[in-house]
C-alpha atoms as a PDB file:
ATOM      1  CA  UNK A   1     136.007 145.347 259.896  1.00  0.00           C
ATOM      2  CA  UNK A   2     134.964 148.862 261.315  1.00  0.00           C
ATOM      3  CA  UNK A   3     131.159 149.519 261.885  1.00  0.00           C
ATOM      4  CA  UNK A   4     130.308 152.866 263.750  1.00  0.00           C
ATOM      5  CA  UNK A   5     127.325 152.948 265.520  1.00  0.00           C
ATOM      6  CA  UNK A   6     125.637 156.607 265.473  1.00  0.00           C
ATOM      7  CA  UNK A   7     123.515 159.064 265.612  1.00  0.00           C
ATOM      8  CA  UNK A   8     123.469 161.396 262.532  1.00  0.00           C
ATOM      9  CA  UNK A   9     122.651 164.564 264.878  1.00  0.00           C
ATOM     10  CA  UNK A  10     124.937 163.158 267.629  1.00  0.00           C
ATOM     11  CA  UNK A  11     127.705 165.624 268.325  1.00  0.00           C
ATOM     12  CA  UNK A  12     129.889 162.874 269.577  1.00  0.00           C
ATOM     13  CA  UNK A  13     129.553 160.895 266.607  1.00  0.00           C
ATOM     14  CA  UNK A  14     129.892 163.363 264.344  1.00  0.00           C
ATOM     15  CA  UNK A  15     133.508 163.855 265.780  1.00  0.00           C
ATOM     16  CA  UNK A  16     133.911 160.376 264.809  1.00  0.00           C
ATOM     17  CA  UNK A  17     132.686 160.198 261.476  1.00  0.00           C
ATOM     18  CA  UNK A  18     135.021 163.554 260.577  1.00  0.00           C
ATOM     19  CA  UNK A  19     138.251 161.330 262.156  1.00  0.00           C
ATOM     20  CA  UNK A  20     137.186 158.449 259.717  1.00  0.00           C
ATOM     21  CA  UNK A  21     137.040 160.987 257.008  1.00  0.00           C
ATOM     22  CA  UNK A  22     140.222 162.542 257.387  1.00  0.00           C
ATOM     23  CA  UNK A  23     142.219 159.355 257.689  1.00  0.00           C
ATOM     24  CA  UNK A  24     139.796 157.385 254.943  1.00  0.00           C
ATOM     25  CA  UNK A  25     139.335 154.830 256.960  1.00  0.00           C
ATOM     26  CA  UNK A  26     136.367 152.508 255.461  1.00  0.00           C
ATOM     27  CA  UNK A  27     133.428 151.630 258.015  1.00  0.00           C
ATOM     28  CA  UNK A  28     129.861 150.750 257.863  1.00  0.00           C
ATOM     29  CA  UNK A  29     127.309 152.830 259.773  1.00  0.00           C
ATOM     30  CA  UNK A  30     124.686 151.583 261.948  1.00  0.00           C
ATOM     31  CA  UNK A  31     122.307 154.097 262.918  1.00  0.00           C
ATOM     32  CA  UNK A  32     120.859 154.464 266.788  1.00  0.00           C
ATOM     33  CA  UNK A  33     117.804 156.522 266.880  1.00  0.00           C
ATOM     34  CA  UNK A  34     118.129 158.521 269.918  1.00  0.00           C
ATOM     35  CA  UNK A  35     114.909 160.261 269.692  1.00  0.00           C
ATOM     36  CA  UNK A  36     113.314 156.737 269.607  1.00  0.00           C
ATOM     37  CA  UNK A  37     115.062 155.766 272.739  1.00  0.00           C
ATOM     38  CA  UNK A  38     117.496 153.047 271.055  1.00  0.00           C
ATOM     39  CA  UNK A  39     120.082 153.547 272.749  1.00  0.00           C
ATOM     40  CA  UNK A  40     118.752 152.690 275.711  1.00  0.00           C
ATOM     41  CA  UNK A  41     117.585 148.938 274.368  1.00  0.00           C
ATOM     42  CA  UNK A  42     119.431 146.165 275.068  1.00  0.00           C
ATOM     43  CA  UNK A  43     121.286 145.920 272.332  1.00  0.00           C
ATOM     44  CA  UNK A  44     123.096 148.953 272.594  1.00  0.00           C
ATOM     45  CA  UNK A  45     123.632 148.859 275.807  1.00  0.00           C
ATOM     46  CA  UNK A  46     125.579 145.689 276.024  1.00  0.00           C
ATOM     47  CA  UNK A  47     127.512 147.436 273.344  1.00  0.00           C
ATOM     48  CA  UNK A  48     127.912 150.790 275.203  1.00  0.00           C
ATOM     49  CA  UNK A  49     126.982 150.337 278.897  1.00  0.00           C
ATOM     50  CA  UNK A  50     126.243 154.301 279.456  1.00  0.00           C
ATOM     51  CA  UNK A  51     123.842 153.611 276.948  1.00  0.00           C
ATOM     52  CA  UNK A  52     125.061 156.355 274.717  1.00  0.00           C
ATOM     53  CA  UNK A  53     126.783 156.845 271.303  1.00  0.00           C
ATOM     54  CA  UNK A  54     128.658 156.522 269.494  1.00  0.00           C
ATOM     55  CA  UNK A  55     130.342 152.948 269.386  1.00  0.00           C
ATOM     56  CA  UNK A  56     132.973 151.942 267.187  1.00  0.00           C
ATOM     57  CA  UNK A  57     133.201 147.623 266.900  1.00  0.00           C
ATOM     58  CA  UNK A  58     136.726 147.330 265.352  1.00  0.00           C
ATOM     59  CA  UNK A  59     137.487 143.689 264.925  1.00  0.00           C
ATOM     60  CA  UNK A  60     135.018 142.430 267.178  1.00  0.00           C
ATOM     61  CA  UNK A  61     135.573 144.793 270.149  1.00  0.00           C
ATOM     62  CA  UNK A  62     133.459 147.493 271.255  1.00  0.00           C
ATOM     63  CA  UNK A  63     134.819 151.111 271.435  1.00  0.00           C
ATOM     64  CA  UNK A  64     133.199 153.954 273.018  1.00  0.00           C
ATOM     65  CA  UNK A  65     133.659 157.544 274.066  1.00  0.00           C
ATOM     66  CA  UNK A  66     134.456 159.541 271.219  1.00  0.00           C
ATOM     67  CA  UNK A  67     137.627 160.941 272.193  1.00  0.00           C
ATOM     68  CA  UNK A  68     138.766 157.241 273.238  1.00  0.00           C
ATOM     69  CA  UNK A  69     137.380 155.805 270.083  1.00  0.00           C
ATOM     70  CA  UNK A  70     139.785 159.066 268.252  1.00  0.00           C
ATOM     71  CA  UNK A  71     142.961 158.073 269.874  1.00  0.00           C
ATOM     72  CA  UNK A  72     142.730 154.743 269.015  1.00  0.00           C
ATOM     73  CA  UNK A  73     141.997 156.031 265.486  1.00  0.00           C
ATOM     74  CA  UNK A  74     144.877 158.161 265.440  1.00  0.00           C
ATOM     75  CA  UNK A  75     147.322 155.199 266.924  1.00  0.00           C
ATOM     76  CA  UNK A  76     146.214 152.660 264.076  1.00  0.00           C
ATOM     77  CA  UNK A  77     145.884 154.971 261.469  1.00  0.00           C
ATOM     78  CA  UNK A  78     148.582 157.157 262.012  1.00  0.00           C
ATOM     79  CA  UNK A  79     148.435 159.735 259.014  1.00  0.00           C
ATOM     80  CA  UNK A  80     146.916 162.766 259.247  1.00  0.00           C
ATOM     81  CA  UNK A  81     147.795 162.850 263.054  1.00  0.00           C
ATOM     82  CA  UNK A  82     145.122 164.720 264.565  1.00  0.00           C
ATOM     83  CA  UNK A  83     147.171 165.367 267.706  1.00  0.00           C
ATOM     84  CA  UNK A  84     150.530 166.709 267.388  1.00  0.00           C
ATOM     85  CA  UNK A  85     153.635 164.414 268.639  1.00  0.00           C
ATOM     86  CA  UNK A  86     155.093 166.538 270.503  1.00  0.00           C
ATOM     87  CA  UNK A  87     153.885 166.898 274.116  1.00  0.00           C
ATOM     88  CA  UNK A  88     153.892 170.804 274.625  1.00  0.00           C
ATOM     89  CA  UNK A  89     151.983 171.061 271.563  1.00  0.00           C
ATOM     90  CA  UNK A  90     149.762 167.911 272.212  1.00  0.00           C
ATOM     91  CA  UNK A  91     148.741 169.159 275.782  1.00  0.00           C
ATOM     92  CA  UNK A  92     147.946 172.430 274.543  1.00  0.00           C
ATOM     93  CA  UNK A  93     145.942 170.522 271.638  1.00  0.00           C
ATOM     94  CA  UNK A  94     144.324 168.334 274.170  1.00  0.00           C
ATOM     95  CA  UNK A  95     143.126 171.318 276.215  1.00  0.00           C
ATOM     96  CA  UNK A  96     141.298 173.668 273.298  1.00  0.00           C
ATOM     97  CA  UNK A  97     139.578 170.062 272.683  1.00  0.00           C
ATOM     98  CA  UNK A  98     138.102 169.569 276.146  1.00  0.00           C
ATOM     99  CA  UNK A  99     136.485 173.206 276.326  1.00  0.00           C
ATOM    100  CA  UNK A 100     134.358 171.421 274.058  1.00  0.00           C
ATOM    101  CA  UNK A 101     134.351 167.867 274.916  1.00  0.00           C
ATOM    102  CA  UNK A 102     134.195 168.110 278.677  1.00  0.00           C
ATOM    103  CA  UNK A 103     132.625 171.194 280.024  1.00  0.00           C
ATOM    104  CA  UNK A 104     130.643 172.538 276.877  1.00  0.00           C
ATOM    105  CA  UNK A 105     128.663 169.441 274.950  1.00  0.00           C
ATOM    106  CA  UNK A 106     127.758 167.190 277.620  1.00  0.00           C
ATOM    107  CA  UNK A 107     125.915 169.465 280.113  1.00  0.00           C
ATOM    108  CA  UNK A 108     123.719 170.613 277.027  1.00  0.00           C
ATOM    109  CA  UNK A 109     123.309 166.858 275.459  1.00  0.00           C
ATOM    110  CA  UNK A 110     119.454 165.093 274.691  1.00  0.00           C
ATOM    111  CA  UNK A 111     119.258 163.410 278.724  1.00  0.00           C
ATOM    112  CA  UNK A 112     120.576 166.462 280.417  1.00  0.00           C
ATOM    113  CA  UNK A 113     117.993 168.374 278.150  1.00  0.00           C
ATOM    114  CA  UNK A 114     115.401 165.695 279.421  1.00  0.00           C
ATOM    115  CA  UNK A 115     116.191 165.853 283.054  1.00  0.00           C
ATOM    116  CA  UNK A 116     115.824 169.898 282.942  1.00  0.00           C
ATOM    117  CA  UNK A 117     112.593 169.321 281.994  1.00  0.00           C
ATOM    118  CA  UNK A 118     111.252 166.362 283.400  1.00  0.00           C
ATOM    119  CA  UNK A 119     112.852 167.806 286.890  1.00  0.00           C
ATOM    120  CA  UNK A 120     112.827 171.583 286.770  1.00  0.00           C
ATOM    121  CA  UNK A 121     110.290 172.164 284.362  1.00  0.00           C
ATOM    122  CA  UNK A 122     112.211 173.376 281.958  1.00  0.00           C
ATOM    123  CA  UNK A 123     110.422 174.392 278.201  1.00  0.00           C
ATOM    124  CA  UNK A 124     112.298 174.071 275.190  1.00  0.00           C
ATOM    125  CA  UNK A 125     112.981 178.245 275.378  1.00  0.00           C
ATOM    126  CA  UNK A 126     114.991 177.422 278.123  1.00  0.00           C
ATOM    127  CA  UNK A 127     116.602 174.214 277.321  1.00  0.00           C
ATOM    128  CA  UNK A 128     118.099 176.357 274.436  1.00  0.00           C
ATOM    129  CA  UNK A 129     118.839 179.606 276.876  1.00  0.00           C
ATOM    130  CA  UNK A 130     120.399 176.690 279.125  1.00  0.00           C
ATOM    131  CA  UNK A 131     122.848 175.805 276.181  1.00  0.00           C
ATOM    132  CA  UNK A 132     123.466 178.869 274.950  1.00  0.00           C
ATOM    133  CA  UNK A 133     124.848 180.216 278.128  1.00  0.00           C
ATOM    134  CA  UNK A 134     127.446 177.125 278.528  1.00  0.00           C
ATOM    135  CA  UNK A 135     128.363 177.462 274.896  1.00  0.00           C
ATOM    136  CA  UNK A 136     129.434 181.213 275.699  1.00  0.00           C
ATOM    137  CA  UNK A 137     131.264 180.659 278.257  1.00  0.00           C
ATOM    138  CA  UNK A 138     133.608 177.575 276.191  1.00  0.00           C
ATOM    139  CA  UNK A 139     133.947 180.068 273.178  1.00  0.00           C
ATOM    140  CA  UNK A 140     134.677 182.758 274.978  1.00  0.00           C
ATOM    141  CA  UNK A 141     137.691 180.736 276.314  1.00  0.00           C
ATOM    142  CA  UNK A 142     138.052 178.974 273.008  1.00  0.00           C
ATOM    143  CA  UNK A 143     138.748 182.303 270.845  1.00  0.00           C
ATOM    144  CA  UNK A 144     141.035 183.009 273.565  1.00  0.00           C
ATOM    145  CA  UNK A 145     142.827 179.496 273.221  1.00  0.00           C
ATOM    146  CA  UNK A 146     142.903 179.858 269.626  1.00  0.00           C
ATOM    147  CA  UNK A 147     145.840 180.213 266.964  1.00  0.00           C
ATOM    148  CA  UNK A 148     146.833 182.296 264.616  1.00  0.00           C
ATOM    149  CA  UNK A 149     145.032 180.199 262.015  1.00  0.00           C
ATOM    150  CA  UNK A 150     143.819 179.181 259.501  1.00  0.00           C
ATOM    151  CA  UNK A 151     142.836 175.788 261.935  1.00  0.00           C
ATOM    152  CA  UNK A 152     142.369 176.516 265.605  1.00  0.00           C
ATOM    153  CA  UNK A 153     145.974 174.877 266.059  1.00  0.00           C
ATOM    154  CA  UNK A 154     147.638 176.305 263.178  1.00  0.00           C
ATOM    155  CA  UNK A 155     148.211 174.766 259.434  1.00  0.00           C
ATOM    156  CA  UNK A 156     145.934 172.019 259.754  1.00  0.00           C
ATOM    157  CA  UNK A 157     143.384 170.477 261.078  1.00  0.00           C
ATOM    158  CA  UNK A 158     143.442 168.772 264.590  1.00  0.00           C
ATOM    159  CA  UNK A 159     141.093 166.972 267.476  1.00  0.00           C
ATOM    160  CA  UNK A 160     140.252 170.708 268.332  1.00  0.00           C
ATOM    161  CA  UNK A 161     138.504 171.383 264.969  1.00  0.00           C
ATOM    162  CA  UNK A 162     136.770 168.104 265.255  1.00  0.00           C
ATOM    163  CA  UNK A 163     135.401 169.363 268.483  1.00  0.00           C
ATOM    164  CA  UNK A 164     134.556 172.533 267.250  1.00  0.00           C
ATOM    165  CA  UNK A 165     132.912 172.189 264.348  1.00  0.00           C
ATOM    166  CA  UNK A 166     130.050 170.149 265.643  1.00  0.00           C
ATOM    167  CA  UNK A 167     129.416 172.681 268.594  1.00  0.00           C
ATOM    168  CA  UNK A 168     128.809 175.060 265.781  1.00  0.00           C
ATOM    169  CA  UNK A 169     126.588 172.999 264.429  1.00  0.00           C
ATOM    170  CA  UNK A 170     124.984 172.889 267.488  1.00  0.00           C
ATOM    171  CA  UNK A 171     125.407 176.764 268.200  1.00  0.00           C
ATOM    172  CA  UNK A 172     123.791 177.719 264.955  1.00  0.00           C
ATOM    173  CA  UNK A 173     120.826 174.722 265.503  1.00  0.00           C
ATOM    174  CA  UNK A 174     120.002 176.846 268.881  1.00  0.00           C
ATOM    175  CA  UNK A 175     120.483 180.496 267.316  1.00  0.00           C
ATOM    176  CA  UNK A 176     123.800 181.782 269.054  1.00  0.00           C
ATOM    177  CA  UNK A 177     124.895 184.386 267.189  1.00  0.00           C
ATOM    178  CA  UNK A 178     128.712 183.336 266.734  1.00  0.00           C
ATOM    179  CA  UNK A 179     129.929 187.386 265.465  1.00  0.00           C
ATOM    180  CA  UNK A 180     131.519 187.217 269.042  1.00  0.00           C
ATOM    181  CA  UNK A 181     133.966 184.506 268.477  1.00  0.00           C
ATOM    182  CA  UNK A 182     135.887 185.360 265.388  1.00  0.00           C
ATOM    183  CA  UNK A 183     138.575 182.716 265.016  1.00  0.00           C
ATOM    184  CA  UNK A 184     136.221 180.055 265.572  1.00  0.00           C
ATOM    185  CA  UNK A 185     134.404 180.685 263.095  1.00  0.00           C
ATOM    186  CA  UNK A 186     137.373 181.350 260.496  1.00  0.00           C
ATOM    187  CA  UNK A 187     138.496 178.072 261.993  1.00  0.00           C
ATOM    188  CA  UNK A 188     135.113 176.160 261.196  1.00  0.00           C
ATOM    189  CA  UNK A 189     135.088 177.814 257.067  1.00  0.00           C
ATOM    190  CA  UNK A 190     138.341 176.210 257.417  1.00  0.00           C
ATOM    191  CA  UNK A 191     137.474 173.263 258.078  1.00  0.00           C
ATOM    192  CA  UNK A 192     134.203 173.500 255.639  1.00  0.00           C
ATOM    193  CA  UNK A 193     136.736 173.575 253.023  1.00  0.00           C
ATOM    194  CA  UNK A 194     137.722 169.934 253.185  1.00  0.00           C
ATOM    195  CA  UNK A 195     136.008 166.893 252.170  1.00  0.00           C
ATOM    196  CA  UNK A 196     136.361 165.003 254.797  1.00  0.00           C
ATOM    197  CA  UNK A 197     134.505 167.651 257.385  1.00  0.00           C
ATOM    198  CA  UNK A 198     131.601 167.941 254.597  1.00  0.00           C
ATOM    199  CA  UNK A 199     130.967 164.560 254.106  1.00  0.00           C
ATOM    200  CA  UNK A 200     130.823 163.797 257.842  1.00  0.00           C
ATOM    201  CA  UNK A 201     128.290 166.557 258.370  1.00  0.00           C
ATOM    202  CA  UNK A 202     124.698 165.519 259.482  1.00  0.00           C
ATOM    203  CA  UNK A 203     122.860 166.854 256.312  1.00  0.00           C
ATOM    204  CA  UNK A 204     125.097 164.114 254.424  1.00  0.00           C
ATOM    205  CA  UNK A 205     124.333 161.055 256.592  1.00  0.00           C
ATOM    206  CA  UNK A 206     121.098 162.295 257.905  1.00  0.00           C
ATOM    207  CA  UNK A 207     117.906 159.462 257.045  1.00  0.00           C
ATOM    208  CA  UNK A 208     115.409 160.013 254.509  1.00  0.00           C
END
Protein backbone atom coordinates (compact mmCIF):
# COMPACT_ATOMS: atom_id res chain seq x y z
CA UNK A 1 0.00 0.00 0.00
CA UNK A 2 1.34 3.55 -1.03
CA UNK A 3 0.08 6.62 1.03
CA UNK A 4 1.87 10.02 0.22
CA UNK A 5 1.93 12.39 2.75
CA UNK A 6 1.73 16.15 1.30
CA UNK A 7 1.26 19.35 0.99
CA UNK A 8 -0.95 20.42 -1.99
CA UNK A 9 1.22 23.77 -2.48
CA UNK A 10 4.43 21.85 -1.57
CA UNK A 11 6.83 22.01 -4.47
CA UNK A 12 8.47 18.86 -3.34
CA UNK A 13 5.41 16.99 -3.26
CA UNK A 14 4.10 18.08 -6.16
CA UNK A 15 7.19 16.41 -7.91
CA UNK A 16 5.92 13.40 -6.32
CA UNK A 17 2.45 13.34 -7.08
CA UNK A 18 3.44 14.09 -11.07
CA UNK A 19 5.96 10.71 -10.74
CA UNK A 20 2.83 8.77 -9.39
CA UNK A 21 0.92 10.14 -12.27
CA UNK A 22 3.09 9.29 -14.96
CA UNK A 23 3.74 5.73 -13.89
CA UNK A 24 -0.15 5.27 -12.49
CA UNK A 25 0.88 4.14 -9.58
CA UNK A 26 -2.28 4.04 -7.04
CA UNK A 27 -1.71 5.86 -3.53
CA UNK A 28 -3.75 7.49 -0.94
CA UNK A 29 -3.00 11.08 0.09
CA UNK A 30 -2.66 12.33 3.48
CA UNK A 31 -2.54 15.92 3.67
CA UNK A 32 0.12 17.96 6.12
CA UNK A 33 -0.93 21.46 6.59
CA UNK A 34 2.19 23.37 6.54
CA UNK A 35 0.74 26.68 7.16
CA UNK A 36 -0.77 25.12 10.37
CA UNK A 37 2.58 23.95 11.49
CA UNK A 38 1.84 20.02 11.05
CA UNK A 39 4.64 19.08 10.03
CA UNK A 40 6.36 19.95 12.78
CA UNK A 41 3.95 17.68 15.28
CA UNK A 42 4.94 14.61 16.37
CA UNK A 43 3.48 12.64 14.14
CA UNK A 44 5.14 13.74 11.22
CA UNK A 45 8.13 14.01 12.50
CA UNK A 46 8.69 10.48 13.55
CA UNK A 47 7.67 9.93 10.00
CA UNK A 48 10.07 12.52 8.45
CA UNK A 49 12.67 13.59 11.05
CA UNK A 50 13.52 17.08 9.14
CA UNK A 51 10.08 17.59 9.80
CA UNK A 52 9.28 18.33 6.22
CA UNK A 53 7.31 16.83 3.26
CA UNK A 54 6.63 14.99 1.52
CA UNK A 55 6.70 11.27 2.83
CA UNK A 56 5.93 8.35 0.91
CA UNK A 57 5.01 4.99 3.48
CA UNK A 58 5.36 2.16 0.88
CA UNK A 59 4.70 -1.09 2.63
CA UNK A 60 5.18 0.08 5.97
CA UNK A 61 8.42 2.09 5.51
CA UNK A 62 8.82 5.67 5.50
CA UNK A 63 10.31 7.47 2.41
CA UNK A 64 11.38 10.94 2.24
CA UNK A 65 13.16 13.49 0.11
CA UNK A 66 11.49 13.81 -3.02
CA UNK A 67 14.14 12.99 -5.33
CA UNK A 68 14.90 9.78 -3.06
CA UNK A 69 11.27 8.95 -2.81
CA UNK A 70 11.49 9.38 -7.23
CA UNK A 71 14.25 6.94 -7.66
CA UNK A 72 12.79 4.47 -5.74
CA UNK A 73 9.66 5.13 -7.85
CA UNK A 74 11.43 4.81 -10.95
CA UNK A 75 13.35 1.38 -9.72
CA UNK A 76 9.91 -0.37 -8.76
CA UNK A 77 7.95 0.97 -11.33
CA UNK A 78 10.14 0.94 -14.08
CA UNK A 79 7.99 2.27 -17.12
CA UNK A 80 8.00 5.52 -18.12
CA UNK A 81 11.69 5.83 -16.87
CA UNK A 82 12.01 9.25 -15.82
CA UNK A 83 15.81 9.08 -15.94
CA UNK A 84 17.43 7.81 -18.93
CA UNK A 85 19.60 4.39 -18.64
CA UNK A 86 22.29 5.40 -19.99
CA UNK A 87 24.84 7.23 -17.80
CA UNK A 88 26.00 10.18 -20.13
CA UNK A 89 22.50 10.95 -20.65
CA UNK A 90 21.39 10.23 -16.97
CA UNK A 91 24.16 12.57 -15.49
CA UNK A 92 23.31 15.21 -17.77
CA UNK A 93 19.50 14.49 -16.74
CA UNK A 94 20.46 14.48 -13.15
CA UNK A 95 22.17 17.88 -13.43
CA UNK A 96 19.22 20.15 -15.31
CA UNK A 97 17.19 18.50 -12.23
CA UNK A 98 19.32 19.84 -9.39
CA UNK A 99 19.35 23.58 -10.75
CA UNK A 100 16.05 23.17 -9.42
CA UNK A 101 16.12 20.76 -6.67
CA UNK A 102 19.29 21.85 -4.95
CA UNK A 103 20.24 25.41 -5.41
CA UNK A 104 16.83 27.00 -6.65
CA UNK A 105 13.65 25.61 -4.38
CA UNK A 106 15.07 25.12 -1.09
CA UNK A 107 16.70 28.51 -0.33
CA UNK A 108 13.21 30.11 -1.27
CA UNK A 109 10.98 27.30 0.69
CA UNK A 110 8.11 28.34 3.73
CA UNK A 111 11.14 28.11 6.87
CA UNK A 112 13.79 29.85 4.91
CA UNK A 113 10.94 32.43 4.07
CA UNK A 114 10.26 32.42 7.95
CA UNK A 115 13.78 32.81 9.12
CA UNK A 116 14.24 35.98 6.62
CA UNK A 117 11.74 37.45 8.43
CA UNK A 118 11.74 36.46 11.83
CA UNK A 119 15.76 37.23 11.61
CA UNK A 120 16.34 39.98 9.09
CA UNK A 121 13.15 41.53 9.03
CA UNK A 122 12.27 40.65 5.97
CA UNK A 123 8.38 41.74 4.55
CA UNK A 124 6.68 39.64 2.23
CA UNK A 125 7.94 42.29 -0.82
CA UNK A 126 11.11 40.98 -0.14
CA UNK A 127 10.63 37.42 0.65
CA UNK A 128 9.30 37.39 -3.01
CA UNK A 129 12.34 39.81 -4.42
CA UNK A 130 14.48 37.16 -2.33
CA UNK A 131 13.02 34.29 -4.58
CA UNK A 132 12.83 35.86 -7.55
CA UNK A 133 16.47 36.63 -7.72
CA UNK A 134 17.51 32.78 -7.01
CA UNK A 135 14.93 31.65 -9.50
CA UNK A 136 16.83 33.87 -12.21
CA UNK A 137 19.80 32.83 -11.69
CA UNK A 138 18.63 28.61 -12.01
CA UNK A 139 16.69 29.56 -15.29
CA UNK A 140 19.07 31.44 -16.62
CA UNK A 141 21.32 28.30 -16.41
CA UNK A 142 18.35 26.07 -17.04
CA UNK A 143 17.46 27.58 -20.67
CA UNK A 144 21.03 27.20 -21.17
CA UNK A 145 20.97 23.40 -20.07
CA UNK A 146 18.02 22.84 -22.07
CA UNK A 147 17.25 20.63 -25.28
CA UNK A 148 16.12 21.00 -28.35
CA UNK A 149 12.64 20.07 -27.17
CA UNK A 150 9.72 19.57 -26.99
CA UNK A 151 10.68 18.25 -23.02
CA UNK A 152 13.71 19.88 -21.48
CA UNK A 153 15.57 16.44 -22.28
CA UNK A 154 14.19 15.79 -25.57
CA UNK A 155 11.00 13.49 -26.68
CA UNK A 156 9.65 13.02 -23.39
CA UNK A 157 9.25 13.84 -20.26
CA UNK A 158 11.95 13.31 -17.50
CA UNK A 159 12.93 14.14 -13.56
CA UNK A 160 13.93 17.60 -15.12
CA UNK A 161 10.33 18.50 -16.15
CA UNK A 162 9.12 17.29 -12.85
CA UNK A 163 11.43 19.79 -11.34
CA UNK A 164 10.55 22.39 -13.52
CA UNK A 165 7.21 22.58 -13.72
CA UNK A 166 6.53 23.22 -10.09
CA UNK A 167 9.20 26.11 -9.98
CA UNK A 168 6.94 27.64 -12.53
CA UNK A 169 4.32 27.28 -10.53
CA UNK A 170 6.12 28.90 -8.06
CA UNK A 171 7.65 31.61 -10.52
CA UNK A 172 4.27 32.66 -11.75
CA UNK A 173 2.73 32.51 -7.79
CA UNK A 174 5.59 35.32 -7.10
CA UNK A 175 5.17 37.34 -10.52
CA UNK A 176 8.51 36.50 -12.47
CA UNK A 177 7.94 37.29 -15.71
CA UNK A 178 9.23 33.95 -17.46
CA UNK A 179 9.49 35.85 -21.44
CA UNK A 180 13.29 35.47 -20.55
CA UNK A 181 13.51 31.78 -20.46
CA UNK A 182 11.97 30.49 -23.62
CA UNK A 183 12.49 26.74 -23.63
CA UNK A 184 11.32 26.44 -20.24
CA UNK A 185 8.43 27.55 -20.78
CA UNK A 186 7.80 25.55 -24.18
CA UNK A 187 9.02 22.75 -21.97
CA UNK A 188 6.33 23.37 -19.12
CA UNK A 189 3.11 23.71 -22.17
CA UNK A 190 4.71 20.50 -22.84
CA UNK A 191 4.30 19.05 -20.08
CA UNK A 192 0.66 20.82 -19.50
CA UNK A 193 -0.31 18.67 -22.27
CA UNK A 194 -0.36 15.41 -20.37
CA UNK A 195 -2.62 14.08 -17.86
CA UNK A 196 -0.56 13.03 -15.57
CA UNK A 197 1.22 16.73 -14.99
CA UNK A 198 -2.52 18.22 -14.82
CA UNK A 199 -3.87 16.05 -12.46
CA UNK A 200 -0.90 16.40 -10.09
CA UNK A 201 -1.19 20.17 -10.18
CA UNK A 202 -2.19 21.98 -6.87
CA UNK A 203 -5.55 23.46 -8.19
CA UNK A 204 -6.56 19.60 -8.60
CA UNK A 205 -5.65 18.33 -5.10
CA UNK A 206 -5.89 21.61 -3.41
CA UNK A 207 -8.71 21.43 -0.10
CA UNK A 208 -12.00 22.90 -0.21
Amino acid sequence: MIRLYDYWRSSAAYRVRIVLALKRVAYERVAVNLLAAEQAAPDNLDRNPQGLVPTLEADGVMLTQSLAIIDWLDATYPEPPILPRDAMARSQTLARALVIAADVHPIGNLRVGKRLESTFGADQAAKEDWARHWMTLGFDALERMAGAGPFLGGEAPDLADVCLVPQLYNARRFGLDLAPWPKLVAADAACAGLAAFADAHPDRVKPD
